[in-house]
Every structure is written in structure tokens, then in C-alpha cells.
N, C-alpha and C. Protein backbone atom coordinates (compact mmCIF):
# COMPACT_ATOMS: atom_id res chain seq x y z
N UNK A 1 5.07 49.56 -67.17
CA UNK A 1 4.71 48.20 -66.76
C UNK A 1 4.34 48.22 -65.29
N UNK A 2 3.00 47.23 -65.40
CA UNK A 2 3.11 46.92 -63.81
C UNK A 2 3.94 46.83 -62.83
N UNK A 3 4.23 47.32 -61.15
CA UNK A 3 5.43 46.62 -60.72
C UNK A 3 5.12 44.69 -60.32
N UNK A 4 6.41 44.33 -60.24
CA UNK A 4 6.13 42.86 -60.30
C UNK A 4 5.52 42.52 -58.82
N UNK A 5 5.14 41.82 -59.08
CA UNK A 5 3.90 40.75 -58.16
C UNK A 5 5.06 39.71 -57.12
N UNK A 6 4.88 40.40 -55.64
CA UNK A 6 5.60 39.73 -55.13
C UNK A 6 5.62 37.88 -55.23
N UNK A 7 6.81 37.17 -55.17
CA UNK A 7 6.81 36.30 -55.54
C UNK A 7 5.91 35.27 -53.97
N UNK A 8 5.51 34.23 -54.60
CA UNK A 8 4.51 33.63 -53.67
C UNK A 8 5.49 33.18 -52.70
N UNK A 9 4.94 33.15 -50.94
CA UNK A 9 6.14 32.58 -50.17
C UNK A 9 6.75 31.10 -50.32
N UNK A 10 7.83 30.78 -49.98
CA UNK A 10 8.58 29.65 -50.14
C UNK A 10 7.56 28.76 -49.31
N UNK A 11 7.33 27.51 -49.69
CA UNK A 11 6.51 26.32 -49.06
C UNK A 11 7.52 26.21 -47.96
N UNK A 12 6.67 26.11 -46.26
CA UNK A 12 7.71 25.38 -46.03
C UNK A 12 8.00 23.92 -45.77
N UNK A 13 9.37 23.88 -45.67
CA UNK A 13 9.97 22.42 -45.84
C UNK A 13 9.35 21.10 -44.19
N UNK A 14 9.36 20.44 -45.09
CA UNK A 14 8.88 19.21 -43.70
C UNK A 14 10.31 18.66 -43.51
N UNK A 15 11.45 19.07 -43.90
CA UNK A 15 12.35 18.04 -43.32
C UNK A 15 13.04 18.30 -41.91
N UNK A 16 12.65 19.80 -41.37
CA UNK A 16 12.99 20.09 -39.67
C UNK A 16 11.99 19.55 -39.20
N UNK A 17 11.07 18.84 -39.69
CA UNK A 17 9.91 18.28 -38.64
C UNK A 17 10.59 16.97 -38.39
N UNK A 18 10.52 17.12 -36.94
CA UNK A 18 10.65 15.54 -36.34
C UNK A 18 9.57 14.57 -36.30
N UNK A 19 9.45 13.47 -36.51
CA UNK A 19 8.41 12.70 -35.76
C UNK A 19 8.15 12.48 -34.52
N UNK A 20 7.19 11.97 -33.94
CA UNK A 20 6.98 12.54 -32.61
C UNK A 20 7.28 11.22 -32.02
N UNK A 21 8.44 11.04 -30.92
CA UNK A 21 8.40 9.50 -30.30
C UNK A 21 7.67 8.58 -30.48
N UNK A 22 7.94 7.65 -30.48
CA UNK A 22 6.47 6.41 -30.23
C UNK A 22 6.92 6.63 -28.81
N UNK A 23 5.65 6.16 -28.37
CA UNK A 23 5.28 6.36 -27.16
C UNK A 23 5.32 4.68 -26.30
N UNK A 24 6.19 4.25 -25.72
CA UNK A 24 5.97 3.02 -24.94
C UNK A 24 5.68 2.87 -24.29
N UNK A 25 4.62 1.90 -23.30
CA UNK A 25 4.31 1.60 -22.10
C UNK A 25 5.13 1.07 -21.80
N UNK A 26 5.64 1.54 -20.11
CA UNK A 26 7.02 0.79 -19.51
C UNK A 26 6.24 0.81 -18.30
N UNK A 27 6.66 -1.05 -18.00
CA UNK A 27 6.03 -1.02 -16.77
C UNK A 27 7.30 -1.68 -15.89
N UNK A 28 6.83 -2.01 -14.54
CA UNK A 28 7.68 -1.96 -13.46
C UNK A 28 6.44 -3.36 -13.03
N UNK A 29 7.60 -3.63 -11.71
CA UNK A 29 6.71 -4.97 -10.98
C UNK A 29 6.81 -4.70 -9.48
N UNK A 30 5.68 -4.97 -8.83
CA UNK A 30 5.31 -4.89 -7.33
C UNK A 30 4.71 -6.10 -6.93
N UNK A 31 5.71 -6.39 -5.64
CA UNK A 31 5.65 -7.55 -4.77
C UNK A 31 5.45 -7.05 -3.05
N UNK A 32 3.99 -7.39 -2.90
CA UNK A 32 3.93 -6.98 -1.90
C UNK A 32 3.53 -8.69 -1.00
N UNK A 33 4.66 -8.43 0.25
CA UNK A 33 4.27 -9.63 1.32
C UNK A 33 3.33 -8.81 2.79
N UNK A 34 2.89 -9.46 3.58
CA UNK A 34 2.34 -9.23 4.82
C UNK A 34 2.68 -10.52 6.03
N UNK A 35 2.60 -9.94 6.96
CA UNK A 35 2.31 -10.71 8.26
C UNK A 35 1.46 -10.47 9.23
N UNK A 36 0.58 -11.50 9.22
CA UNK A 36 -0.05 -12.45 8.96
C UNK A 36 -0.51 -12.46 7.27
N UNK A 37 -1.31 -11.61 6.80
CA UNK A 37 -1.91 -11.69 5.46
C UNK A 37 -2.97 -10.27 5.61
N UNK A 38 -2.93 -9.58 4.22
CA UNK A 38 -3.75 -8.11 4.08
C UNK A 38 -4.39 -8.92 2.44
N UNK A 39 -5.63 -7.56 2.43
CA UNK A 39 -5.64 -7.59 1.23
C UNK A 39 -5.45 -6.81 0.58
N UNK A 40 -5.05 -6.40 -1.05
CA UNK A 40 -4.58 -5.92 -1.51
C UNK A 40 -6.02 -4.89 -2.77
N UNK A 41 -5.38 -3.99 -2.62
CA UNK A 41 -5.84 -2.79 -3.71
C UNK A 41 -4.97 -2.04 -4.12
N UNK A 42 -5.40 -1.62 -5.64
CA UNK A 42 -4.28 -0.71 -6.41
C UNK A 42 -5.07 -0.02 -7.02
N UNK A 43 -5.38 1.55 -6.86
CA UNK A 43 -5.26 2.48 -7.26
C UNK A 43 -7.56 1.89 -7.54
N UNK A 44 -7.54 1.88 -6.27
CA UNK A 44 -8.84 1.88 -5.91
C UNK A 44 -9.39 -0.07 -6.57
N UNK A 45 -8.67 -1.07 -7.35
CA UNK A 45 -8.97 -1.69 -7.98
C UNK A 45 -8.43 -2.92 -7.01
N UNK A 46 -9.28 -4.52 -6.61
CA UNK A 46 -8.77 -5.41 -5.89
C UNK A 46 -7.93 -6.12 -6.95
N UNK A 47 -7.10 -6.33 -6.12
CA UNK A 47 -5.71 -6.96 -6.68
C UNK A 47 -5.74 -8.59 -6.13
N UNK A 48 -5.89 -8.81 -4.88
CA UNK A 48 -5.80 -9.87 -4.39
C UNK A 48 -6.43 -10.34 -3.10
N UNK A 49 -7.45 -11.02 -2.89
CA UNK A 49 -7.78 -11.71 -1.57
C UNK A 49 -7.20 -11.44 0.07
N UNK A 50 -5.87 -12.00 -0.60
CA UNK A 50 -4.86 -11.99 0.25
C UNK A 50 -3.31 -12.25 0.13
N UNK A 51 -2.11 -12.00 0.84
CA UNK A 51 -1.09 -11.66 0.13
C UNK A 51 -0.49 -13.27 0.04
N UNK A 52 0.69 -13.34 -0.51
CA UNK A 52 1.51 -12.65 -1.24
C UNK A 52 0.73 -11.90 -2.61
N UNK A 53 1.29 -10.84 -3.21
CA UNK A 53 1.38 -10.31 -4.61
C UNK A 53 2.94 -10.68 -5.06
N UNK A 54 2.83 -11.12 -6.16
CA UNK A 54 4.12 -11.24 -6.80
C UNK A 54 3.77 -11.26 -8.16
N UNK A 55 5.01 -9.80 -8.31
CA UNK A 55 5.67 -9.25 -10.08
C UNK A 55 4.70 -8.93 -10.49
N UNK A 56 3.43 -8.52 -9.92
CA UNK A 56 2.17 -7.98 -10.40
C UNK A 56 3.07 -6.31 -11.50
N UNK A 57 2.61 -6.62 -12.55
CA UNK A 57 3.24 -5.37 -13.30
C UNK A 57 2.29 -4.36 -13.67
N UNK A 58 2.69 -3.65 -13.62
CA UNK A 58 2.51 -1.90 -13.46
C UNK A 58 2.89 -0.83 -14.48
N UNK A 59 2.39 0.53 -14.77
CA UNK A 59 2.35 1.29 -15.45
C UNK A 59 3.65 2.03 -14.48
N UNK A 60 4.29 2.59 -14.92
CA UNK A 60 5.33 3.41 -14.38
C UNK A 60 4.75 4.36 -13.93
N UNK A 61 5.06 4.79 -12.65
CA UNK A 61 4.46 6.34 -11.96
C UNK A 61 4.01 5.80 -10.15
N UNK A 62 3.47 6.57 -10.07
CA UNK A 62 2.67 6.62 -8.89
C UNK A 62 1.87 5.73 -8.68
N UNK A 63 1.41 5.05 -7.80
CA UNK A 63 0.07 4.17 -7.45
C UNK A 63 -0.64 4.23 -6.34
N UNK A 64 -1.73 4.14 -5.62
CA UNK A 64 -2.09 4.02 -4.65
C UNK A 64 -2.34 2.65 -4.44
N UNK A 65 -1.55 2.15 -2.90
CA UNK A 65 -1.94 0.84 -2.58
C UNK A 65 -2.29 0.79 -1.29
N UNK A 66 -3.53 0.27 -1.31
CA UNK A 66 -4.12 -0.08 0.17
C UNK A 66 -4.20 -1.47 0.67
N UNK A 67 -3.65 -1.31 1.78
CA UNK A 67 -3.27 -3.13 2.28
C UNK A 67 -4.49 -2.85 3.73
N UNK A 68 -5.27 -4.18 3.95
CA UNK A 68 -5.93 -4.35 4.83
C UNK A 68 -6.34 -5.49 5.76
N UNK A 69 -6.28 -5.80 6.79
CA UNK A 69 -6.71 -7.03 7.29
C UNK A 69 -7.84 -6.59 8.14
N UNK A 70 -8.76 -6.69 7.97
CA UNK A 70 -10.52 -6.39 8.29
C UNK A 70 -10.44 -7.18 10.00
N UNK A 71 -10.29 -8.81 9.95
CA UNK A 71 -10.06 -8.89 11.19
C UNK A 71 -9.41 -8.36 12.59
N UNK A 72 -8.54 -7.53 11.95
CA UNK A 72 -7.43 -7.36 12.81
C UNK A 72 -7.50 -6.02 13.10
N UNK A 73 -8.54 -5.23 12.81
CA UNK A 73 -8.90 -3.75 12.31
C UNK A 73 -7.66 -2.98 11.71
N UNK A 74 -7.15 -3.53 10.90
CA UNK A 74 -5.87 -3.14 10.02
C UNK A 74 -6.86 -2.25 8.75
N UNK A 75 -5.40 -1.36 8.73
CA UNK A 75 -5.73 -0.64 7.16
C UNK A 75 -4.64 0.40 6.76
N UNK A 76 -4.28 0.49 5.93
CA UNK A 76 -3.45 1.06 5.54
C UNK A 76 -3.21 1.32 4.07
N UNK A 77 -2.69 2.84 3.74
CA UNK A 77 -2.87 3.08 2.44
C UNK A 77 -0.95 3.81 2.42
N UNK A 78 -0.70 3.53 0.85
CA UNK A 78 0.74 3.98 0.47
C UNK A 78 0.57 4.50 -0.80
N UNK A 79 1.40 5.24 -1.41
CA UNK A 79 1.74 5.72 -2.50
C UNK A 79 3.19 4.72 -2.42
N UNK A 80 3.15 4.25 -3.73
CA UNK A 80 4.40 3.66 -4.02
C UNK A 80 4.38 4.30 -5.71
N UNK A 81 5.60 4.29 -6.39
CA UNK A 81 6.55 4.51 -7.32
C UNK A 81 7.05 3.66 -7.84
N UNK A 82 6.29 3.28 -9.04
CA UNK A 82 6.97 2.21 -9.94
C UNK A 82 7.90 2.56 -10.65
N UNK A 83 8.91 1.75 -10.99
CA UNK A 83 10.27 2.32 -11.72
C UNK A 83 9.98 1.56 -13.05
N UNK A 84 10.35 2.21 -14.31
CA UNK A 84 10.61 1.39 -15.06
C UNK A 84 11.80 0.06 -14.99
N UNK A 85 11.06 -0.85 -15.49
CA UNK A 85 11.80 -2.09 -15.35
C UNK A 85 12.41 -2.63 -14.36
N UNK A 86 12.24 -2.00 -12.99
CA UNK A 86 12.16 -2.21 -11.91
C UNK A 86 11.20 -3.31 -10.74
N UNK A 87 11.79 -3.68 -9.51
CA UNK A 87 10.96 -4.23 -9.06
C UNK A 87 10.85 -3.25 -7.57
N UNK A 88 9.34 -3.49 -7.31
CA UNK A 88 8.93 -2.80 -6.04
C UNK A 88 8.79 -3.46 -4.80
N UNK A 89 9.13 -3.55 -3.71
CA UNK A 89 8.52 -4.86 -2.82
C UNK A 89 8.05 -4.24 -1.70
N UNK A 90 7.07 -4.15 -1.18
CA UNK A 90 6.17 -3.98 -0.17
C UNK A 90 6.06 -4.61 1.41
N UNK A 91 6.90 -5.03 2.47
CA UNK A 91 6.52 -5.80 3.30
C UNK A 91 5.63 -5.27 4.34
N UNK A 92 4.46 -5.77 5.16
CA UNK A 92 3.38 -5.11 6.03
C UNK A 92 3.66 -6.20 7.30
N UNK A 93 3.91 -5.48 8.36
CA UNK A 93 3.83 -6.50 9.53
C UNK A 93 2.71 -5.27 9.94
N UNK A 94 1.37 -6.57 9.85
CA UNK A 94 0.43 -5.87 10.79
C UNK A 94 0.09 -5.44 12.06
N UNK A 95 0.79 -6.79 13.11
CA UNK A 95 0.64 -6.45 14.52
C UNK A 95 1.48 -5.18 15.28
N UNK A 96 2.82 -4.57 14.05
CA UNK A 96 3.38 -3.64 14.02
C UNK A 96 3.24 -2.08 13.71
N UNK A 97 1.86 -2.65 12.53
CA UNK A 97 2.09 -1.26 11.72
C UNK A 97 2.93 -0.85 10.81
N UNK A 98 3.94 -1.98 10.72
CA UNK A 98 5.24 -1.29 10.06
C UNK A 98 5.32 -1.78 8.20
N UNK A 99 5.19 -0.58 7.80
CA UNK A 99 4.80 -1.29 6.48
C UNK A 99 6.60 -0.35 5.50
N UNK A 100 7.11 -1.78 5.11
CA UNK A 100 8.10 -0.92 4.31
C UNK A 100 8.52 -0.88 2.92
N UNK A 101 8.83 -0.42 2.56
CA UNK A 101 9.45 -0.38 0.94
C UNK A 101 10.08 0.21 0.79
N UNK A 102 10.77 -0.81 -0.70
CA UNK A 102 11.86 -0.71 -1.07
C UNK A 102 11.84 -1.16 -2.82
């Protein structure tokens, strides 16, 4: 007799497969004030005229924000860090320079 015919391999099983997370957008909120007043850009995109920004919400991560007052030859650019479910706040005293966050 023939020898036997190896047997075909075992299928394998789908039940060690995980599904893959759903994936959520989590965003965060940024409040940026100024003194006197800037305007606002995020991540090259105008946000606002002029300030206040408030709870403007956000993709979690990194952003680029550029605050400016044209009159005043102000300008200024930040990386800020959105937190999930977090809030960001921005204050700019222009005649200072002093731009802080928290």
C-alpha cells in the first residue's frame, strides 16, 4: 500500500484573534486670553480675529499656535499639548512677551 498522505494542516482558529480597538477621537479644550488682544492660528488654520478663544476643542497631541498682534509688531508661535479631556489655557501679555501655559 501506498504510504498515507500526510493529513491536511489544522485550519487555523480565529478565536486568539483579537479585534482591533475602536479607535476614538479624544479631544481636549484650549483657551487662549491676550493683553491687549492677538490673533489666533492653529496649526497653520485662523481660529479667531481676535482673542479671547474659549474651549475651542481639539484633537489630542501637539498643535501649533501662533498668536499675533500686527499693530504692535507682535508674533509669536507655541507648540502646546492637548490632553485628553483636558483643558489648555494660553495667556499672552504682549507689551511683555510673556506668553504662558498651563
Amino acid at each position: 500500500a501506498p504510504p498515507a498522505a500526510d493529513p491536511a494542516p489544522p485550519r487555523p482558529s480565529r478565536a486568539h484573534i483579537k479585534p482591533a480597538p475602536a479607535t476614538v477621537e479624544t479631544k481636549g479644550l484650549l483657551t487662549i486670553n491676550a493683553r491687549p488682544w492677538v490673533r489666533v492660528e492653529i496649526d497653520g488654520a485662523l481660529v479667531a480675529q481676535e482673542t479671547p478663544v474659549r474651549g475651542k476643542q481639539l484633537s489630542v497631541g501637539a498643535h501649533r499656535v501662533r498668536m499675533v498682534n500686527e499693530p504692535l509688531g507682535f508674533s509669536v508661535e507655541r507648540v502646546v499639548e492637548i490632553r485628553a479631556d483636558g483643558q489648555t489655557e494660553i495667556f499672552v501679555d504682549v507689551a511683555s512677551g510673556r506668553v504662558g501655559i498651563r
